[in-house]
Protein backbone atom coordinates (compact mmCIF):
# COMPACT_ATOMS: atom_id res chain seq x y z
CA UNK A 1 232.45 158.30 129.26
CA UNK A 2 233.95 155.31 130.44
CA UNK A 3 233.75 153.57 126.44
CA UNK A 4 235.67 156.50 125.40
CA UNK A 5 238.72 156.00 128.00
CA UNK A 6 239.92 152.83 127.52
CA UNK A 7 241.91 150.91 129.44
CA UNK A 8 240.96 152.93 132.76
CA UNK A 9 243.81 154.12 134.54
CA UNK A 10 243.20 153.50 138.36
CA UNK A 11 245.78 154.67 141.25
CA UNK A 12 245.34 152.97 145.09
CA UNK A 13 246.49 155.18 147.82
CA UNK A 14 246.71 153.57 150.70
CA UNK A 15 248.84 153.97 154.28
CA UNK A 16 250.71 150.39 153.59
CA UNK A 17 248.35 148.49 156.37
CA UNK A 18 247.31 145.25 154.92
CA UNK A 19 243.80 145.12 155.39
CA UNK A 20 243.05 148.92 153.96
CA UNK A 21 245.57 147.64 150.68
CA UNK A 22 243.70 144.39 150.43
CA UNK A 23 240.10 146.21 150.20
CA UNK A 24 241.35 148.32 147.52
CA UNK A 25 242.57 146.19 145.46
CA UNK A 26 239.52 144.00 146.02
CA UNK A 27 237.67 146.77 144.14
CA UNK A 28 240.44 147.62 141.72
CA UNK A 29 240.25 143.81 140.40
CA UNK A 30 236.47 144.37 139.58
CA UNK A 31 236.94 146.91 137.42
CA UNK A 32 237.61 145.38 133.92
CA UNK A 33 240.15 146.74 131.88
CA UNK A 34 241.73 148.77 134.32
CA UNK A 35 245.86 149.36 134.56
CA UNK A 36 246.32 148.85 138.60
CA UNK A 37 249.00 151.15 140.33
CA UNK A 38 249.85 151.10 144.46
CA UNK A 39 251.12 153.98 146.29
CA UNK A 40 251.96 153.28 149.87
CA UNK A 41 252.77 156.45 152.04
CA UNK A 42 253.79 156.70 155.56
CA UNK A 43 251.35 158.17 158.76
CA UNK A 44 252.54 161.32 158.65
CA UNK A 45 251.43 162.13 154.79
CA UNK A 46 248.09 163.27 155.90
CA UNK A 47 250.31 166.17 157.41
CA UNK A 48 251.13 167.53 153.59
CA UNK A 49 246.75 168.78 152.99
CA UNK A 50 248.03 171.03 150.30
CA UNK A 51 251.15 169.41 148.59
CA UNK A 52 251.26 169.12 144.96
CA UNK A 53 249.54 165.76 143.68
CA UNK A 54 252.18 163.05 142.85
CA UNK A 55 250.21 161.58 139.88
CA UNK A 56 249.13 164.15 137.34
CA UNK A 57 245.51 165.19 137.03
CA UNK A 58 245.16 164.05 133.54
CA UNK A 59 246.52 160.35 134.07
CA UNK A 60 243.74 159.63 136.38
CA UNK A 61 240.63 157.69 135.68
CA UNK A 62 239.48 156.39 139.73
CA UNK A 63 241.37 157.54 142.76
CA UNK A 64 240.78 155.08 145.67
CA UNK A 65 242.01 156.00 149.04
CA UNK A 66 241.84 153.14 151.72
CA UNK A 67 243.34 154.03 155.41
CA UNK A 68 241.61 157.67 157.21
CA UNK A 69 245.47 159.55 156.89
CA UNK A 70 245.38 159.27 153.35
CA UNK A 71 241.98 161.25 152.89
CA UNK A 72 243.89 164.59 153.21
CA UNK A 73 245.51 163.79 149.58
CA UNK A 74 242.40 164.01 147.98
CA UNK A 75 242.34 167.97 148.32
CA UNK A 76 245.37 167.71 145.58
CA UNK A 77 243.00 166.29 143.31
CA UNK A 78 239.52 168.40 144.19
CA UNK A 79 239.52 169.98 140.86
CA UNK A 80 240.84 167.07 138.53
CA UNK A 81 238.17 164.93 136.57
CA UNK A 82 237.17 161.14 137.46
CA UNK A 83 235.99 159.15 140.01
CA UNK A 84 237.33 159.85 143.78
CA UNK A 85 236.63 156.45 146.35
CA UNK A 86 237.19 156.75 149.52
CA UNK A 87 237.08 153.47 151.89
CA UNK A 88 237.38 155.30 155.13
CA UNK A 89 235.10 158.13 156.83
CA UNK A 90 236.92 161.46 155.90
CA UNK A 91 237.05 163.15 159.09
CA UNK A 92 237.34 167.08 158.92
CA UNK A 93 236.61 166.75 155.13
CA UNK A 94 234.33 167.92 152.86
CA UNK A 95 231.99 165.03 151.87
CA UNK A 96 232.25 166.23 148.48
CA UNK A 97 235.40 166.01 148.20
CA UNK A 98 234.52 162.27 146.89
CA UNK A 99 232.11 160.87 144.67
CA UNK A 100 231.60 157.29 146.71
CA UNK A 101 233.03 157.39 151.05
CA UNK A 102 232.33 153.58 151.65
CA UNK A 103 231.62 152.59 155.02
CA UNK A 104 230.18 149.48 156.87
CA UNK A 105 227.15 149.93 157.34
CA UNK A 106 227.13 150.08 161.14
CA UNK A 107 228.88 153.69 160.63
CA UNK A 108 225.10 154.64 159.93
CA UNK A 109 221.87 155.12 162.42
CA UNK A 110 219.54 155.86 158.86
CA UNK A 111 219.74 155.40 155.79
CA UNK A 112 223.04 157.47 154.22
CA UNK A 113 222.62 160.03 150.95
CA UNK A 114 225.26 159.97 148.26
CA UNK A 115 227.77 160.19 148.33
CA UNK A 116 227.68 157.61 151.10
CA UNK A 117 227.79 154.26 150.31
CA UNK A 118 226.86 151.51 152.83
CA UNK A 119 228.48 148.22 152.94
CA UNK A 120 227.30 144.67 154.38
CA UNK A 121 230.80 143.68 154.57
CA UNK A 122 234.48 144.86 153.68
CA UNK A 123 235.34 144.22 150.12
CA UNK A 124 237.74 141.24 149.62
CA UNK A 125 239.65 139.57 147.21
CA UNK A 126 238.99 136.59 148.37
CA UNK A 127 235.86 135.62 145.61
CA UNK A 128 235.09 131.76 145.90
CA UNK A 129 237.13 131.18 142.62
CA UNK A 130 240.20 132.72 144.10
CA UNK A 131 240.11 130.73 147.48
CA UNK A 132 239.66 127.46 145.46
CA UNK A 133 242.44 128.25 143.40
CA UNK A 134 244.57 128.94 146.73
CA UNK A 135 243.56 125.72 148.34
CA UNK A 136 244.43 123.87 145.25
CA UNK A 137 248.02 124.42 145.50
CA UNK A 138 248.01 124.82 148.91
CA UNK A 139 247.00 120.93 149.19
CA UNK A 140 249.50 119.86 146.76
CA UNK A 141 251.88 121.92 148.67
CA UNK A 142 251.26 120.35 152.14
CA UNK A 143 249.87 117.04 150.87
CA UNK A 144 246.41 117.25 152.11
CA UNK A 145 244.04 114.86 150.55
CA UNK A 146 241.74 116.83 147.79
CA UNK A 147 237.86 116.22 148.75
CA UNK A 148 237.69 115.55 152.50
CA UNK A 149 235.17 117.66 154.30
CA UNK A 150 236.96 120.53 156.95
CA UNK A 151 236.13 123.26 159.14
CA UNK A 152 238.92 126.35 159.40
CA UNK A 153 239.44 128.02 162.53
CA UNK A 154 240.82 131.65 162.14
CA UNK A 155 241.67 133.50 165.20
CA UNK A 156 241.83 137.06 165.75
CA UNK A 157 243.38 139.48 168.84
CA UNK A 158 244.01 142.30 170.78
CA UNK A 159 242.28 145.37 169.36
CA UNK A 160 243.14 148.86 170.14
CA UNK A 161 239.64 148.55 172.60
CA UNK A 162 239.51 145.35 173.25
CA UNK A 163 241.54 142.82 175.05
CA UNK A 164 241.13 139.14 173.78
CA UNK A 165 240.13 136.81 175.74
CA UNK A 166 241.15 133.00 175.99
CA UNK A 167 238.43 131.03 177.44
CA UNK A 168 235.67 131.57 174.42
CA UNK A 169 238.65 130.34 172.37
CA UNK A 170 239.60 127.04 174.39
CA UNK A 171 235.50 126.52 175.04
CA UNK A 172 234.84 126.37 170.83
CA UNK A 173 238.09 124.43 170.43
CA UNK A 174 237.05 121.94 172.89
CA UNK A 175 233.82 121.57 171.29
CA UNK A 176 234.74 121.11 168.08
CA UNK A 177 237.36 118.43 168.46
CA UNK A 178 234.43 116.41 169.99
CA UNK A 179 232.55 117.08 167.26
CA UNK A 180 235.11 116.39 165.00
CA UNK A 181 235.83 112.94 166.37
CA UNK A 182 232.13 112.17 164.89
CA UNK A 183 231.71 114.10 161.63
CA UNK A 184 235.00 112.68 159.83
CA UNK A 185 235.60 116.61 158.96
CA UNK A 186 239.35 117.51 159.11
CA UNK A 187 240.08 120.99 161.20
CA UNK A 188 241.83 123.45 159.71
CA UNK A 189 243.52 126.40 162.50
CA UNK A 190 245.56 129.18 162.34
CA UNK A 191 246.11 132.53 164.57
CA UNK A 192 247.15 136.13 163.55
CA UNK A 193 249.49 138.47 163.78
CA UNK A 194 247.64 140.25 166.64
CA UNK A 195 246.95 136.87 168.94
CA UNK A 196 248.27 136.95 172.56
CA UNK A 197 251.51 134.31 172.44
CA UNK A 198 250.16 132.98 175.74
CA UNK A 199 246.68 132.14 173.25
CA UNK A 200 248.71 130.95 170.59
CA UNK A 201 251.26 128.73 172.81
CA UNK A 202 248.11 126.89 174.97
CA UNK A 203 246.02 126.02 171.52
CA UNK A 204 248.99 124.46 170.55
CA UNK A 205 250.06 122.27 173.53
CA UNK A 206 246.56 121.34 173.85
CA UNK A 207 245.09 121.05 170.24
CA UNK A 208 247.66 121.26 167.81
CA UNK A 209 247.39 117.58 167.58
CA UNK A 210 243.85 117.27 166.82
CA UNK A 211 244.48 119.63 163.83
CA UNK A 212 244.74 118.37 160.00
CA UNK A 213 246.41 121.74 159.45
CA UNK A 214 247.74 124.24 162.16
CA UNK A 215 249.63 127.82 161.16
CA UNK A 216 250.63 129.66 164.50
CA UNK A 217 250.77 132.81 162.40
CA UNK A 218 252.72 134.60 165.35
CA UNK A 219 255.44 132.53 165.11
CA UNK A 220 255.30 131.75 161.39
CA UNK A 221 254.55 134.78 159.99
CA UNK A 222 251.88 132.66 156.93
CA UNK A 223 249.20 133.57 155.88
CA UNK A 224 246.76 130.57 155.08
CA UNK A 225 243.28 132.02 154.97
CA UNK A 226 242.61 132.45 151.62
CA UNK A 227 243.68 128.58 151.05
CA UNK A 228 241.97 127.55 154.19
CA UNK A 229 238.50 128.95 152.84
CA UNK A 230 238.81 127.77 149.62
CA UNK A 231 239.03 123.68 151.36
CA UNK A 232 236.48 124.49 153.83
CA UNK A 233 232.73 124.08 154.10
CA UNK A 234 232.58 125.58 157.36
CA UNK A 235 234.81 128.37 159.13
CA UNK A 236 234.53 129.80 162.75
CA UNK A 237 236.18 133.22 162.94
CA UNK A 238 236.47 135.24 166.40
CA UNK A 239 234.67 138.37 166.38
CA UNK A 240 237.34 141.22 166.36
CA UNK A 241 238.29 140.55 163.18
CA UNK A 242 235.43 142.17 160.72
CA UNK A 243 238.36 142.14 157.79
CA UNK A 244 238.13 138.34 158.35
CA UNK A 245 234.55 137.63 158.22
CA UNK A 246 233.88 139.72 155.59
CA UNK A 247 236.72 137.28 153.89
CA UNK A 248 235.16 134.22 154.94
CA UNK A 249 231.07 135.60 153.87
CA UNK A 250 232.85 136.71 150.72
CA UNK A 251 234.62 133.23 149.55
CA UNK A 252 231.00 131.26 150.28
CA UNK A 253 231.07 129.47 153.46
CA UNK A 254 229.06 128.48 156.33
CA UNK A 255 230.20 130.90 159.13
CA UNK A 256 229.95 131.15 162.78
CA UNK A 257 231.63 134.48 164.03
CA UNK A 258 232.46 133.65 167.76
CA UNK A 259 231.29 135.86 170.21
CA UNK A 260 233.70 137.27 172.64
CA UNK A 261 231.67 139.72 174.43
CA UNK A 262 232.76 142.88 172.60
CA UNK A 263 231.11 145.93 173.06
CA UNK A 264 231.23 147.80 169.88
CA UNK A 265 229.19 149.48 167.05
CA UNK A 266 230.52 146.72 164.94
CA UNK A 267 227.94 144.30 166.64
CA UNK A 268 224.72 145.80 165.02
CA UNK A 269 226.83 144.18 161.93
CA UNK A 270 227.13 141.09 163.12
CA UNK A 271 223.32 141.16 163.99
CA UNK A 272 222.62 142.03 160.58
CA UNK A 273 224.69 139.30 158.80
CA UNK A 274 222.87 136.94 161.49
CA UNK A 275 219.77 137.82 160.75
CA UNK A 276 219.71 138.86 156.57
CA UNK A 277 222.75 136.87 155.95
CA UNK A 278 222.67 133.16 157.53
CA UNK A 279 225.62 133.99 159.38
CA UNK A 280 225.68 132.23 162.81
CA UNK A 281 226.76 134.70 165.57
CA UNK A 282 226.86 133.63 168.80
CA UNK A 283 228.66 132.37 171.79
CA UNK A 284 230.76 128.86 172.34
CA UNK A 285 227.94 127.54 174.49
CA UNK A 286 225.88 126.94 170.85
CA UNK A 287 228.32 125.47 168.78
CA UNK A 288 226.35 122.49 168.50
CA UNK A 289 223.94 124.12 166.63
CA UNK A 290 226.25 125.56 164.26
CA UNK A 291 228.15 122.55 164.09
CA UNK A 292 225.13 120.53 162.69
CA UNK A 293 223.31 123.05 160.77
CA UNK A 294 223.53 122.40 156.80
CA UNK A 295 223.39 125.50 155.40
CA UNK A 296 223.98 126.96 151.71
CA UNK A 297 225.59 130.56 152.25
CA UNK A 298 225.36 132.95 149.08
CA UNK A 299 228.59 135.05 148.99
CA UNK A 300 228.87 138.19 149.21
CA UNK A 301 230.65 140.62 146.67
CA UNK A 302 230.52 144.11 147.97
CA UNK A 303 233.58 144.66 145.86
CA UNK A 304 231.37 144.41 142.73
CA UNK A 305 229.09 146.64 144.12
CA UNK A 306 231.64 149.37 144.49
CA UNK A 307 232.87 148.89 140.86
CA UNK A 308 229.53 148.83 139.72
CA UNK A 309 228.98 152.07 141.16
CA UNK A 310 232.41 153.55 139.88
CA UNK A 311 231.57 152.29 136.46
CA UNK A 312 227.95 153.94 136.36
CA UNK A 313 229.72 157.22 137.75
CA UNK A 314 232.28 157.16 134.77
CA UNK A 315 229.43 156.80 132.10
CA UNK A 316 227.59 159.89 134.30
CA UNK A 317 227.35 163.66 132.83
CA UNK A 318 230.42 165.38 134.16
CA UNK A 319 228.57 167.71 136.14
CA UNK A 320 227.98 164.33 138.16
CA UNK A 321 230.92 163.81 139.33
CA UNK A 322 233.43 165.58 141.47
CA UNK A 323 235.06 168.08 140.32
């Protein structure tokens, strides 16, 4: 089915957040041959359940719908052929509505039937190839010297649940710049969008220094993950963030994922990636061990796993998929 379409024709619905945009186009760049369009619609579009579909039936090959409000849309397209992805549980929707819902799987006490789809991590764009081609002009950019070892720092913040704290942050910091002093690695840092100013103000009176390379995102507005993976051997990244370490896993380094003392689903994750994975989860107390481990991390490509599954779908009966 799939050999007779073509160039597949693939629309992203999304609700404009960054991270929900960012996973679908993760899986949108692993399917080959496939003409990439990006609608971004505003919170209260899940209101419209029954309004007429903006794209026509016929021009659509894979529908993927990233962000919970933009679920409802899918009823537009319930009886139109293809393959229907949604990246977010569809609450008060039919679950056949879609032919893959992909979830972390920490959404899950057993084992899920299609057309669930579990997931060890978020999908990401950020494949080891891509983050090496960041950091390459990044460096050139900033004038950072090619093939010295470094360590990137990427900080996190409030949640919706959870209030971030400070002291895990200044206890790793403080640990690694002693470290630092004896590996010859250069230490790579930069905040978010959702760090507490009074976080973001104190690592920089007392660290900044000490840094190779520092982006206070909250006052910048940058963005220098992807470039900061792709130069890095080794990256600590604070817990509330599982868009972040699923970047990190994804691009191929050594990761610690900083405890913080969350209490949330999200940590049977965590323990997963710790214990299948390699990931290091734990609190600043063992950053020593991290710090000195030599590890070889496999990444992790959950994006490919999606298109897989989209492709196989495609190349299915029609009665397959949903319809």
């Amino acid at each position: 089915m799939a050999g007779d379409r073509g160039i597949l024709k693939v629309h992203l619905i999304t609700d404009g957040k960054a991270g929900h945009k960012h996973m679908a186009q993760a899986v949108a760049k692993r399917l080959n041959e496939a003409e990439e369009h990006i609608w971004n619609f505003p919170w209260w579009i899940s209101l419209l359940r029954s309004f007429s579909p903006l794209i026509p039936r016929h021009q659509v090959d894979v529908l993927i719908f990233a962000g919970a409000r933009t679920l409802p849309l899918a009823l537009g397209y319930r009886n139109a052929p293809g393959v229907r992805v949604a990246l977010s549980r569809p609450f008060g929707l039919p679950s056949s509505l879609f032919s893959l819902i992909c979830l972390p799987r920490h959404d899950f006490r057993r084992p899920p039937k299609p057309p669930y789809f579990p997931l060890r991590i978020a999908p990401s764009l950020y494949t080891p190839s891509e983050v090496k081609s960041e950091a390459f002009f990044y460096q050139r950019k900033n004038s950072l010297p090619p093939d010295r070892p470094r360590l990137c720092i990427l900080i996190g913040g409030h949640t919706k649940k959870f209030r971030f704290p400070d002291h895990p942050i200044l206890q790793m910091l403080q640990k690694v710049i002693q470290w630092k002093k004896q590996s010859g690695y250069g230490i790579l840092c930069t905040t978010s969008r959702r760090t507490p100013q009074e976080v973001e103000e104190r690592i920089e009176k007392e660290f900044a220094r000490e840094f190779e390379d520092w982006v206070p995102a909250l006052r910048t507005g940058e963005n220098p993950v992807s470039a900061y993976l792709g130069m890095s051997k080794k990256a600590i990244v604070t817990e509330d963030s599982f868009l972040m370490v699923s970047e990190a896993l994804s691009a191929g380094v050594d990761l610690w994922i900083l405890r913080l003392g969350m209490k949330r689903k999200m940590i049977r994750s965590y323990q997963l990636l710790s214990e299948e994975e390699g990931a290091f989860w734990a609190y600043p107390e063992e950053a020593e061990t991290f710090l000195n481990r030599q590890a070889q991390p496999v990444p992790i490509d959950e994006a490919s796993r999606i298109s897989d599954e989209i492709h196989r779908l495609l190349e299915s009966p029609p009665s397959n998929l949903r319809q």
